[in-house]
PDB file of N, CA and C in Angstrom:
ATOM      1  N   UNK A   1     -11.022   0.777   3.655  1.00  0.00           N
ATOM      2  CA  UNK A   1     -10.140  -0.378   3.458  1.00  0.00           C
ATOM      3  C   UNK A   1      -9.207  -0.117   2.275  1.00  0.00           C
ATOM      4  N   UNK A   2      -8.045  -0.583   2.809  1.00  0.00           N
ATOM      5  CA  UNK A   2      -6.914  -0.468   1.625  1.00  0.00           C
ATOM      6  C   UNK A   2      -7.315  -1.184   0.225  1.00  0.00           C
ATOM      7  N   UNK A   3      -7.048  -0.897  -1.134  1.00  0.00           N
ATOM      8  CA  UNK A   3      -7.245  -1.207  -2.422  1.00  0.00           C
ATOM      9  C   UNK A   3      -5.869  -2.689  -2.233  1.00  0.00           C
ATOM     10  N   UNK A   4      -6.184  -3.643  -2.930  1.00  0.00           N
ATOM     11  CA  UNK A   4      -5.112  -4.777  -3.061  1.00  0.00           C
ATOM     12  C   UNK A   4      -4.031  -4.202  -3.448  1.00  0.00           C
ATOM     13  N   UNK A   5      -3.948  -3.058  -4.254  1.00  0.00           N
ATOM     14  CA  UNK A   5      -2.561  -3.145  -5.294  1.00  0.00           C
ATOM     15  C   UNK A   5      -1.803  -2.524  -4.653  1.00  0.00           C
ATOM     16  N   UNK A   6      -2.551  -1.200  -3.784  1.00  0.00           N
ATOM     17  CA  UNK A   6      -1.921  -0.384  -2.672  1.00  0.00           C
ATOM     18  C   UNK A   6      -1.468  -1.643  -1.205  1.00  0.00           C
ATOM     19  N   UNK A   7      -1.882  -2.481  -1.001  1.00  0.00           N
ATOM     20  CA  UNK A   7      -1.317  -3.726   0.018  1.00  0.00           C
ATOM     21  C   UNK A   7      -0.454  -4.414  -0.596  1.00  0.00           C
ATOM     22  N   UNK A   8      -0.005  -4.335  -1.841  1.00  0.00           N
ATOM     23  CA  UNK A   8       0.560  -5.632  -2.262  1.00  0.00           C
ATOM     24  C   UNK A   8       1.945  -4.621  -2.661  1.00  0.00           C
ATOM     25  N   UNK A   9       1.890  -3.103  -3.011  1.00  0.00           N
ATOM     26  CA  UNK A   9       2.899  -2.435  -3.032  1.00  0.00           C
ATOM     27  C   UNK A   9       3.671  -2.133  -1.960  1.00  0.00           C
ATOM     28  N   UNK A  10       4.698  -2.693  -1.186  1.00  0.00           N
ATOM     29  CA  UNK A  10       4.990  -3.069  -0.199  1.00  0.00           C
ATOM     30  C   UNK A  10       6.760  -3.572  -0.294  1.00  0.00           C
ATOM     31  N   UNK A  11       7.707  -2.748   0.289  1.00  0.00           N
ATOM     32  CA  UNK A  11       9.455  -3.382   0.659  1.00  0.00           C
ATOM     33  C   UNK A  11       8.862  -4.663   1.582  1.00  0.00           C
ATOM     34  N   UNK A  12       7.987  -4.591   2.493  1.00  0.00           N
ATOM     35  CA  UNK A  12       7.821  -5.657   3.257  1.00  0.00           C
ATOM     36  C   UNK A  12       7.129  -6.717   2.467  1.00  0.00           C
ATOM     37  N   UNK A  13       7.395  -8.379   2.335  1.00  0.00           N
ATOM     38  CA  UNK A  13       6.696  -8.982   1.256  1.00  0.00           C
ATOM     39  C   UNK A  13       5.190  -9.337   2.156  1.00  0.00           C
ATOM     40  N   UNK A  14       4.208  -9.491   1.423  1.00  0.00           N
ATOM     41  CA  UNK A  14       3.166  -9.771   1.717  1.00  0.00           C
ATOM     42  C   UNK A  14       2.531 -10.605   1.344  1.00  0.00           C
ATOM     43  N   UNK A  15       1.847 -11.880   2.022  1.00  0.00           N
ATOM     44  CA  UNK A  15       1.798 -13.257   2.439  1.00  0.00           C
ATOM     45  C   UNK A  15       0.306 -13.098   1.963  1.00  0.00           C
ATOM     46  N   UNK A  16      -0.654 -13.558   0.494  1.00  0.00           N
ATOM     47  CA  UNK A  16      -1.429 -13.937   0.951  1.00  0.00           C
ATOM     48  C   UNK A  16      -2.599 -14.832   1.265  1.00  0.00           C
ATOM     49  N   UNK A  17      -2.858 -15.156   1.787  1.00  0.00           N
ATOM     50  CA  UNK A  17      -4.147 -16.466   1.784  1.00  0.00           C
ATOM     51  C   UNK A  17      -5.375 -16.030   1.678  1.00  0.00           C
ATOM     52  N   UNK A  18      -5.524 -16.670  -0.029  1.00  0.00           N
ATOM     53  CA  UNK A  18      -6.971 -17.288  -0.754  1.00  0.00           C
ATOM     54  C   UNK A  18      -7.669 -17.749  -0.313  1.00  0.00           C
ATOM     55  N   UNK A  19      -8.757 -17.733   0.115  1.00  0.00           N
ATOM     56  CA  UNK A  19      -9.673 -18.947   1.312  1.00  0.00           C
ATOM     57  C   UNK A  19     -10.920 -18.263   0.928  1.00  0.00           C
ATOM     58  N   UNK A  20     -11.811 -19.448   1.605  1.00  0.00           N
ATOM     59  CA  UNK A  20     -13.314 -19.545   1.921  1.00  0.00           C
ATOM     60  C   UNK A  20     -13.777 -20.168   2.750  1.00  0.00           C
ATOM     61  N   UNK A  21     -14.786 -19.618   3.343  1.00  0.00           N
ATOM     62  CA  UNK A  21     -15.101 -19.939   4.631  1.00  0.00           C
ATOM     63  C   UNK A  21     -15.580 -21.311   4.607  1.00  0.00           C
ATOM     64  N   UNK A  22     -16.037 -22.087   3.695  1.00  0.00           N
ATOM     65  CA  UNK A  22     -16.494 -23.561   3.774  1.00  0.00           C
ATOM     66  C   UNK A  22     -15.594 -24.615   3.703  1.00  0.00           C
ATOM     67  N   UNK A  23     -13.917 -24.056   2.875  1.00  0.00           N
ATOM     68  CA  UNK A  23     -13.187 -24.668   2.674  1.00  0.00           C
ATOM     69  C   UNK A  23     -12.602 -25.038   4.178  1.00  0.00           C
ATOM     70  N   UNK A  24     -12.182 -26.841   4.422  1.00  0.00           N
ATOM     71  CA  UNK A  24     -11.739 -27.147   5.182  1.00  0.00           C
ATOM     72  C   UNK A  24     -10.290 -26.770   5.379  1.00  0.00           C
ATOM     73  N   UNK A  25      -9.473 -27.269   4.281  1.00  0.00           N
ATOM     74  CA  UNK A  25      -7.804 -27.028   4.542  1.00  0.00           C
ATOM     75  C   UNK A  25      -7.599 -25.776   4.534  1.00  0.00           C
ATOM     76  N   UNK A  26      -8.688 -24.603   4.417  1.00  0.00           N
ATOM     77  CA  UNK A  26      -8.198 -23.242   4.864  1.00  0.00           C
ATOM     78  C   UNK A  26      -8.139 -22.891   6.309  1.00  0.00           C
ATOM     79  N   UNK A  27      -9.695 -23.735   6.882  1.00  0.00           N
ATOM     80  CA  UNK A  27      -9.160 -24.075   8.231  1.00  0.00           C
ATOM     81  C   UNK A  27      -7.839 -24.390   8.809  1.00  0.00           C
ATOM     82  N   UNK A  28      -7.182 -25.353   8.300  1.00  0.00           N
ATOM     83  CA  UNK A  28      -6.356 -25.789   8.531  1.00  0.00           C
ATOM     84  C   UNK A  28      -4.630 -25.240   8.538  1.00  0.00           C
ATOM     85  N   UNK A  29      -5.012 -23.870   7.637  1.00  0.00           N
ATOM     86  CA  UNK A  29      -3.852 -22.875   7.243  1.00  0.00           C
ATOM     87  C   UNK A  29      -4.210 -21.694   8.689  1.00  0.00           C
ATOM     88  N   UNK A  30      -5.240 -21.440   9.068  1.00  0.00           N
ATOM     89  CA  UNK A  30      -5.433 -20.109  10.379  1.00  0.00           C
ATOM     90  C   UNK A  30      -4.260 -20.768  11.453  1.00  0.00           C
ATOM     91  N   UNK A  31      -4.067 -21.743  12.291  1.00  0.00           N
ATOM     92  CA  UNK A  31      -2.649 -21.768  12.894  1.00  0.00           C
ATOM     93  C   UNK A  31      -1.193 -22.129  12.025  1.00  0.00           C
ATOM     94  N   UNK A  32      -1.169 -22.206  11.468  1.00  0.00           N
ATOM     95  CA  UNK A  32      -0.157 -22.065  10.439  1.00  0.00           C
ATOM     96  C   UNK A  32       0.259 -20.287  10.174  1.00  0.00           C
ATOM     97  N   UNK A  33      -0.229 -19.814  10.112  1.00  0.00           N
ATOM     98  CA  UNK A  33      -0.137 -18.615   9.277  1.00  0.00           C
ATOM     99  C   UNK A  33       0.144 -17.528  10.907  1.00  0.00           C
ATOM    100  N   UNK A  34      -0.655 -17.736  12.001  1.00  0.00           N
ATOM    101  CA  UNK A  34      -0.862 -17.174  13.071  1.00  0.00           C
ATOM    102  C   UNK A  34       0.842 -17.918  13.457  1.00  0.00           C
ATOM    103  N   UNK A  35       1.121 -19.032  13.537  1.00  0.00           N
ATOM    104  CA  UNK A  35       2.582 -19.100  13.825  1.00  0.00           C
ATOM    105  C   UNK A  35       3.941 -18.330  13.065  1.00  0.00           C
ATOM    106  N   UNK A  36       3.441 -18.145  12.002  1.00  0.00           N
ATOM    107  CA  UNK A  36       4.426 -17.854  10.541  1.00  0.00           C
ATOM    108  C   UNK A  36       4.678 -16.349  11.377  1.00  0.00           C
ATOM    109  N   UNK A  37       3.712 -15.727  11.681  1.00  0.00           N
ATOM    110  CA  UNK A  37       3.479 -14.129  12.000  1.00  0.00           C
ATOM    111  C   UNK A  37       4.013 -14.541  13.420  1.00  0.00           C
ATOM    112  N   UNK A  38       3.657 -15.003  14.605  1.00  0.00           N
ATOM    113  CA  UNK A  38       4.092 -14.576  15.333  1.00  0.00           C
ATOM    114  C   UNK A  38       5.966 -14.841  15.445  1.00  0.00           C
ATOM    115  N   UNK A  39       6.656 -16.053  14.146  1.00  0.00           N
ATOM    116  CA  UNK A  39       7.582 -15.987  13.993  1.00  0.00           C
ATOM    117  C   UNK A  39       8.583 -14.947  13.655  1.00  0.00           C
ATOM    118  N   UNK A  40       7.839 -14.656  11.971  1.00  0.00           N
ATOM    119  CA  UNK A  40       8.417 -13.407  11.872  1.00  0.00           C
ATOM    120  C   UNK A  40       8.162 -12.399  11.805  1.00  0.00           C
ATOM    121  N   UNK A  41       7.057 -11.938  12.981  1.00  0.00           N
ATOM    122  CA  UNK A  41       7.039 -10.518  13.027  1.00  0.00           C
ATOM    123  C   UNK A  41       7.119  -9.353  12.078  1.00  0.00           C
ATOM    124  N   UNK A  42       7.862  -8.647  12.080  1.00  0.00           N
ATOM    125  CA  UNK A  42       7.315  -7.265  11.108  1.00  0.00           C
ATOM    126  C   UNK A  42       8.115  -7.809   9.627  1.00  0.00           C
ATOM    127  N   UNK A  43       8.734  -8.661   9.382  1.00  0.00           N
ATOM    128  CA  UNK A  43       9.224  -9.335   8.383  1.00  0.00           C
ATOM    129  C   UNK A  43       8.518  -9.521   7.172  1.00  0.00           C
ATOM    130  N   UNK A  44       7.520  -9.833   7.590  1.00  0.00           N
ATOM    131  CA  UNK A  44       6.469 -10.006   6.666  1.00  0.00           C
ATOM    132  C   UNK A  44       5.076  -9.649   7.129  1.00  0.00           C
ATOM    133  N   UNK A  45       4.191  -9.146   6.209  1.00  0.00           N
ATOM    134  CA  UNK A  45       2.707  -8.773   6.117  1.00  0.00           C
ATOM    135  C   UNK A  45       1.656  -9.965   5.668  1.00  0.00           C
ATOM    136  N   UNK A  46       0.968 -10.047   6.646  1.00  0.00           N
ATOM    137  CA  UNK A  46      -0.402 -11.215   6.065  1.00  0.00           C
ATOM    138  C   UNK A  46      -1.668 -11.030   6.227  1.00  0.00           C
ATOM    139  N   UNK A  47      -2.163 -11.376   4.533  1.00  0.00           N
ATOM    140  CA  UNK A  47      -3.264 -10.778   4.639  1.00  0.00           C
ATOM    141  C   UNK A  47      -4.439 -12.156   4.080  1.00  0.00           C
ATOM    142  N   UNK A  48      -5.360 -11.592   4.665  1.00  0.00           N
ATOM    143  CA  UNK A  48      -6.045 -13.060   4.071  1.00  0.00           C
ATOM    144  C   UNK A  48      -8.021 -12.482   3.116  1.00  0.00           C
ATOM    145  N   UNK A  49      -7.764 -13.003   2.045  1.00  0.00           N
ATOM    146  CA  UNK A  49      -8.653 -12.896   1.220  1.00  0.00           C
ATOM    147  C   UNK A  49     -10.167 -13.732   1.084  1.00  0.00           C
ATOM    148  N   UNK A  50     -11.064 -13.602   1.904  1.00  0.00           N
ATOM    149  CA  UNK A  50     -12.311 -14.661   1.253  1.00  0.00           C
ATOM    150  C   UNK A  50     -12.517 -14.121  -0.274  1.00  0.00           C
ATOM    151  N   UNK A  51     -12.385 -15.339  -1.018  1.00  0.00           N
ATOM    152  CA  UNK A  51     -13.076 -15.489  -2.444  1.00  0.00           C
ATOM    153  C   UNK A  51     -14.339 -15.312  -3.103  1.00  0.00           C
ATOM    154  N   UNK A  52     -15.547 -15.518  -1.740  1.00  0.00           N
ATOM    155  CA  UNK A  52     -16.429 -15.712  -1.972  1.00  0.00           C
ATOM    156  C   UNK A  52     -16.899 -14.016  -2.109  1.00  0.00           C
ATOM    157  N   UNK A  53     -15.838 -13.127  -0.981  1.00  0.00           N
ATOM    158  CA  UNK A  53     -16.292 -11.733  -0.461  1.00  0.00           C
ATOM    159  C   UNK A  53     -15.842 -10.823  -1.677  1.00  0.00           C
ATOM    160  N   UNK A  54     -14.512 -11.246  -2.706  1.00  0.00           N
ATOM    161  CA  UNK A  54     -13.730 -10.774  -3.573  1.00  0.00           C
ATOM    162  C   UNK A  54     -13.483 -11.309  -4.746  1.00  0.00           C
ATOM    163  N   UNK A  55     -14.859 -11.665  -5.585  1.00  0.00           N
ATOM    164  CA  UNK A  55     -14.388 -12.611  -6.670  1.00  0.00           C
ATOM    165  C   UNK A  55     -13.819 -11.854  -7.782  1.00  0.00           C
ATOM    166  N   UNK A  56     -13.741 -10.295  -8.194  1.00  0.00           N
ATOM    167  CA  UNK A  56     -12.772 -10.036  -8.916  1.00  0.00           C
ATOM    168  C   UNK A  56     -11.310 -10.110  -8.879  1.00  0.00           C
ATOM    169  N   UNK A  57     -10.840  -9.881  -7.292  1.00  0.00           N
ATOM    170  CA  UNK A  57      -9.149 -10.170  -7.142  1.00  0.00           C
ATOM    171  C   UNK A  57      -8.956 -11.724  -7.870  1.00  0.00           C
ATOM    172  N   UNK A  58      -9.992 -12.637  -7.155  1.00  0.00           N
ATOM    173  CA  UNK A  58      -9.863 -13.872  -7.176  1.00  0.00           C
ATOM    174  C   UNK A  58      -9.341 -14.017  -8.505  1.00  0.00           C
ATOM    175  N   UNK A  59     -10.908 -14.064  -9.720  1.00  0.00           N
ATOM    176  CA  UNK A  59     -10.870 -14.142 -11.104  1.00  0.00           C
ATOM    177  C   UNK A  59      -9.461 -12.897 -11.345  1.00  0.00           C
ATOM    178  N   UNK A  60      -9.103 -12.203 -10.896  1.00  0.00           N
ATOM    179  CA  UNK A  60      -8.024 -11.478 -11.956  1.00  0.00           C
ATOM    180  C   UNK A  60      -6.500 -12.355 -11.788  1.00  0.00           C
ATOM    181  N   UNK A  61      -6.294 -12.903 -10.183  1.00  0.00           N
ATOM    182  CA  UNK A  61      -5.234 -13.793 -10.184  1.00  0.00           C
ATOM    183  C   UNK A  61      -5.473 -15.473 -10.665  1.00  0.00           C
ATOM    184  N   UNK A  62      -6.622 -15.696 -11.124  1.00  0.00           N
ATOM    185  CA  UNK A  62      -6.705 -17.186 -11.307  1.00  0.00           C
ATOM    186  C   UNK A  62      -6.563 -18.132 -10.103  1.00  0.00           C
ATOM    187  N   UNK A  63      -7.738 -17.827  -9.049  1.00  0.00           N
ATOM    188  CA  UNK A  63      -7.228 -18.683  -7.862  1.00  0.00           C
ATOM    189  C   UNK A  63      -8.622 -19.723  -8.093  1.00  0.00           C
ATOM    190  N   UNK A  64      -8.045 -20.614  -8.429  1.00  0.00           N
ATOM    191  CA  UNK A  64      -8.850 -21.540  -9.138  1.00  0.00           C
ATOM    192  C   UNK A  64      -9.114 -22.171  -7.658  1.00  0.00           C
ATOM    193  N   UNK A  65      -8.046 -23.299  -6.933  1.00  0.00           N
ATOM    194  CA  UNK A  65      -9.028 -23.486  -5.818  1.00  0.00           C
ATOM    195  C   UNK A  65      -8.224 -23.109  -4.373  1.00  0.00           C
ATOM    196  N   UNK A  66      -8.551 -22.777  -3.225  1.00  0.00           N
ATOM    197  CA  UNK A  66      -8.453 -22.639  -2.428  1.00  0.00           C
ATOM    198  C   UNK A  66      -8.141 -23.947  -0.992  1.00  0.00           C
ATOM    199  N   UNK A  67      -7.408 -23.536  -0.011  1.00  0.00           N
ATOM    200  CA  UNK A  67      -6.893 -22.338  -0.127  1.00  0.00           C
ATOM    201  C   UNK A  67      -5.358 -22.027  -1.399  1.00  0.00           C
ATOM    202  N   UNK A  68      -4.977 -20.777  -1.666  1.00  0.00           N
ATOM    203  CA  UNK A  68      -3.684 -20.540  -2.544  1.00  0.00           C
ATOM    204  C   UNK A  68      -3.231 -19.240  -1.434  1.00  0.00           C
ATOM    205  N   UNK A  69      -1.840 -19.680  -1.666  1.00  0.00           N
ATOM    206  CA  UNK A  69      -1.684 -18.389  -1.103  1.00  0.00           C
ATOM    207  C   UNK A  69      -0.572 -17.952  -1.699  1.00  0.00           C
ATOM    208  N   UNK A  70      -0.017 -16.411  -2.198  1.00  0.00           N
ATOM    209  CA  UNK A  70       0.752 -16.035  -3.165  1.00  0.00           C
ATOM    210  C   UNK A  70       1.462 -15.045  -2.202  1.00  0.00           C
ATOM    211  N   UNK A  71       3.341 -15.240  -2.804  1.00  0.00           N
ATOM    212  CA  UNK A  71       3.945 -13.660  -1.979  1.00  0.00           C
ATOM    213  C   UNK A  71       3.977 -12.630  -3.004  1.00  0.00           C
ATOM    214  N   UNK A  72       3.840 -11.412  -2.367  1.00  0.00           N
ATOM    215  CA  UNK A  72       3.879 -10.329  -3.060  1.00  0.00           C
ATOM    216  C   UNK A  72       5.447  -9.616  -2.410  1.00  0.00           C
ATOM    217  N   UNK A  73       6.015  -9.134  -4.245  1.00  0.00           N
ATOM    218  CA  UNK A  73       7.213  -7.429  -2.984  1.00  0.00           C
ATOM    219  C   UNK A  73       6.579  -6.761  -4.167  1.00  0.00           C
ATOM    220  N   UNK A  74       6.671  -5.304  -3.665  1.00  0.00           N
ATOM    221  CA  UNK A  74       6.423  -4.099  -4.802  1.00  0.00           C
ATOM    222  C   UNK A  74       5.662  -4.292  -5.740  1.00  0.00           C
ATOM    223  N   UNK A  75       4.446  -5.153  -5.362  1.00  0.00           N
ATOM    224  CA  UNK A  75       3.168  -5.577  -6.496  1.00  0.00           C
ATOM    225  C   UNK A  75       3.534  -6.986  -7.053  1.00  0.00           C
ATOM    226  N   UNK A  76       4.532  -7.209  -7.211  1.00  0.00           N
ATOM    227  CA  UNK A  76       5.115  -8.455  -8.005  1.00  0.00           C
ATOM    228  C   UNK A  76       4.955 -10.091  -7.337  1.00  0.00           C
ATOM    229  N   UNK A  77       4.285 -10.377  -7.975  1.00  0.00           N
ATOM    230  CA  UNK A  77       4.215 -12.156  -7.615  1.00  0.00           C
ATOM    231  C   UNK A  77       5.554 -12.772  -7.302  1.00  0.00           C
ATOM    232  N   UNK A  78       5.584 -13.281  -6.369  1.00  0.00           N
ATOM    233  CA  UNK A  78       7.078 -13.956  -6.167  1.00  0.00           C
ATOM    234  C   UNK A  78       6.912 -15.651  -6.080  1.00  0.00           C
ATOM    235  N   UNK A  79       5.822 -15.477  -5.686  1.00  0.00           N
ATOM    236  CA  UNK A  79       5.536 -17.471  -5.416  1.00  0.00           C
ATOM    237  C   UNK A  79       4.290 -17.575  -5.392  1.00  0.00           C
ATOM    238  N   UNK A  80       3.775 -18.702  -5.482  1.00  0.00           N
ATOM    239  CA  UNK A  80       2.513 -18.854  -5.883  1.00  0.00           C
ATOM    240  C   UNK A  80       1.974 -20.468  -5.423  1.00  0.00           C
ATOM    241  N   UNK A  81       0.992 -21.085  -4.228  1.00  0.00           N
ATOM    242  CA  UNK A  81       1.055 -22.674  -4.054  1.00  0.00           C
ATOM    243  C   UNK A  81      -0.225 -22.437  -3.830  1.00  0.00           C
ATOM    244  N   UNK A  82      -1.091 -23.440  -4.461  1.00  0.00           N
ATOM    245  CA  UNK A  82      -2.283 -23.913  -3.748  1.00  0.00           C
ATOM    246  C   UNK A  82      -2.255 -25.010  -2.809  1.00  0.00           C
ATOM    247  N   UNK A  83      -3.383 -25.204  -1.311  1.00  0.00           N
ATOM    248  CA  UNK A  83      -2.746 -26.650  -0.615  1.00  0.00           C
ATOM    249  C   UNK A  83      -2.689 -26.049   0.845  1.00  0.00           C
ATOM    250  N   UNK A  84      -2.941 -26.782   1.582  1.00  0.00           N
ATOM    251  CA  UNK A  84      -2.257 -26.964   2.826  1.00  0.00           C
ATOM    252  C   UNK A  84      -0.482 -27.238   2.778  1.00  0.00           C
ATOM    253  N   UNK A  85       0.262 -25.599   3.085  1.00  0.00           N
ATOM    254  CA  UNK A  85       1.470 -25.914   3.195  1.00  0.00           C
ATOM    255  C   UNK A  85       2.259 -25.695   4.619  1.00  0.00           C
ATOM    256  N   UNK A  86       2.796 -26.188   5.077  1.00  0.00           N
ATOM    257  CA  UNK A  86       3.468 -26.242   6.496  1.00  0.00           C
ATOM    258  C   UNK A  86       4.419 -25.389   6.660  1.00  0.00           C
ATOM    259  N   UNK A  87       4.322 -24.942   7.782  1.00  0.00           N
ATOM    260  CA  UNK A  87       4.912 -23.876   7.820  1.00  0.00           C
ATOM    261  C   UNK A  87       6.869 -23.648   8.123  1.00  0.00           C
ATOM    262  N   UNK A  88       7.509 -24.546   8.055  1.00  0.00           N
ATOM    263  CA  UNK A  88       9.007 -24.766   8.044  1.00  0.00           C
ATOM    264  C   UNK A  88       9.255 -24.822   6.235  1.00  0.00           C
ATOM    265  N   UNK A  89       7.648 -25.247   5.296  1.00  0.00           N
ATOM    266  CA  UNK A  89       8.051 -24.248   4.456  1.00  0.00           C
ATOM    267  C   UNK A  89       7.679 -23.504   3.535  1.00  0.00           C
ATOM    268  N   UNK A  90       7.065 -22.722   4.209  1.00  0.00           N
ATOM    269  CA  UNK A  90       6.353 -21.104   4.764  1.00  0.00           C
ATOM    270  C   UNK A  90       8.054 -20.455   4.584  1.00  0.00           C
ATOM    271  N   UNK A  91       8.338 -20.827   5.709  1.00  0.00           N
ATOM    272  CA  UNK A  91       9.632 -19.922   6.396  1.00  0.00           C
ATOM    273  C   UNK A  91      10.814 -20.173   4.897  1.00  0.00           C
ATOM    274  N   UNK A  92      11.134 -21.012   4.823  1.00  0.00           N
ATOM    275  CA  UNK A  92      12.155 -21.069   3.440  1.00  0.00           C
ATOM    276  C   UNK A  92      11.690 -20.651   2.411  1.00  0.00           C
ATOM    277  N   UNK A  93      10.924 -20.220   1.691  1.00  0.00           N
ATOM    278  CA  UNK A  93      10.349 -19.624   0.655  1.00  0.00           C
ATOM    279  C   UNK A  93      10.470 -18.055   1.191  1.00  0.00           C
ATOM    280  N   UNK A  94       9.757 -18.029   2.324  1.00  0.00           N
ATOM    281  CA  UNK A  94       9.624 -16.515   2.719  1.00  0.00           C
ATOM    282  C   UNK A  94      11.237 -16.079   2.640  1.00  0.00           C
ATOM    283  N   UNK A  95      11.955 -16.644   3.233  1.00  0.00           N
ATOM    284  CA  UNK A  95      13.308 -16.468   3.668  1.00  0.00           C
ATOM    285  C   UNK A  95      13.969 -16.622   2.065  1.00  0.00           C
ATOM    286  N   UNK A  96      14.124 -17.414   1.690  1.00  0.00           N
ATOM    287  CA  UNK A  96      14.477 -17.298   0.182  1.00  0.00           C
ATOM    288  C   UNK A  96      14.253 -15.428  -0.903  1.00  0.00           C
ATOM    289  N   UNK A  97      13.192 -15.217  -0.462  1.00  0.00           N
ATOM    290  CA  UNK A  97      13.191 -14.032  -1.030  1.00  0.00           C
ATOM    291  C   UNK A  97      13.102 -12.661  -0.143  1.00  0.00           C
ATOM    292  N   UNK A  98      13.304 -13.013   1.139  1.00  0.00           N
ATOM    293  CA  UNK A  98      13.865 -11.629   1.908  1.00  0.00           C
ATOM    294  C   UNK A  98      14.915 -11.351   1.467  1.00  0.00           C
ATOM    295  N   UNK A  99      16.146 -12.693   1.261  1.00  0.00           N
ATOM    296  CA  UNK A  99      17.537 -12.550   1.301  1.00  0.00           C
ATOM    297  C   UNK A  99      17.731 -12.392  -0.197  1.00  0.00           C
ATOM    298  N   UNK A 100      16.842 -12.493  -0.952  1.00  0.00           N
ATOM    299  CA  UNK A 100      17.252 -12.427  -2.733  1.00  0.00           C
ATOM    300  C   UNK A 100      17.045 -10.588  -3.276  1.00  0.00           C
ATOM    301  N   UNK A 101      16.267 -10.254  -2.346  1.00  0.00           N
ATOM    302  CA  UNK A 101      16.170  -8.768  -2.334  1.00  0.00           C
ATOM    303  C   UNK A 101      17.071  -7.881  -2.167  1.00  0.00           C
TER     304      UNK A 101
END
């Protein structure tokens, strides 16, 4: 399995979701995220993290609660939300920093 820093080093930005398996509204992000991807396709990379499986990434980004999900380009944090967020805006954030690149 790929190392995070080697996934997160990436021209393509990479999408990712903080979760745990008990958490409900992470439930609630798996069709959200499965739409986001089948929207934009090779546009973006998504990867999704259990907390419970990875508590050093967790503790090194401060993902206090779940789900969070953060974009990455070339290692670099670009955005950062904890929450059930919808995905129209998913797409403007994502889109905001394809085109700022």
């Amino acid at each position: 399995m790929a190392k995070f820093g080697e996934v997160i080093d990436s021209e393509t930005p990479v999408l990712v979701d903080f979760f745990a398996t008990w958490c409900g509204p992470c439930k609630m992000m798996i069709p959200i995220l499965s739409q986001l991807k089948d929207k934009m396709g090779d546009q973006i990379k998504i990867i999704k993290i259990d907390i419970d499986q990875n508590p050093a990434i967790a503790q090194r980004l401060q993902i206090k609660g779940v789900p969070t999900l953060m974009l990455f380009k070339r290692k670099e944090a670009l955005w950062r939300q904890s929450g059930v967020i919808p995905i129209q805006d998913l797409e403007a954030i994502i889109g905001e920093h394809l085109t700022a690149s």
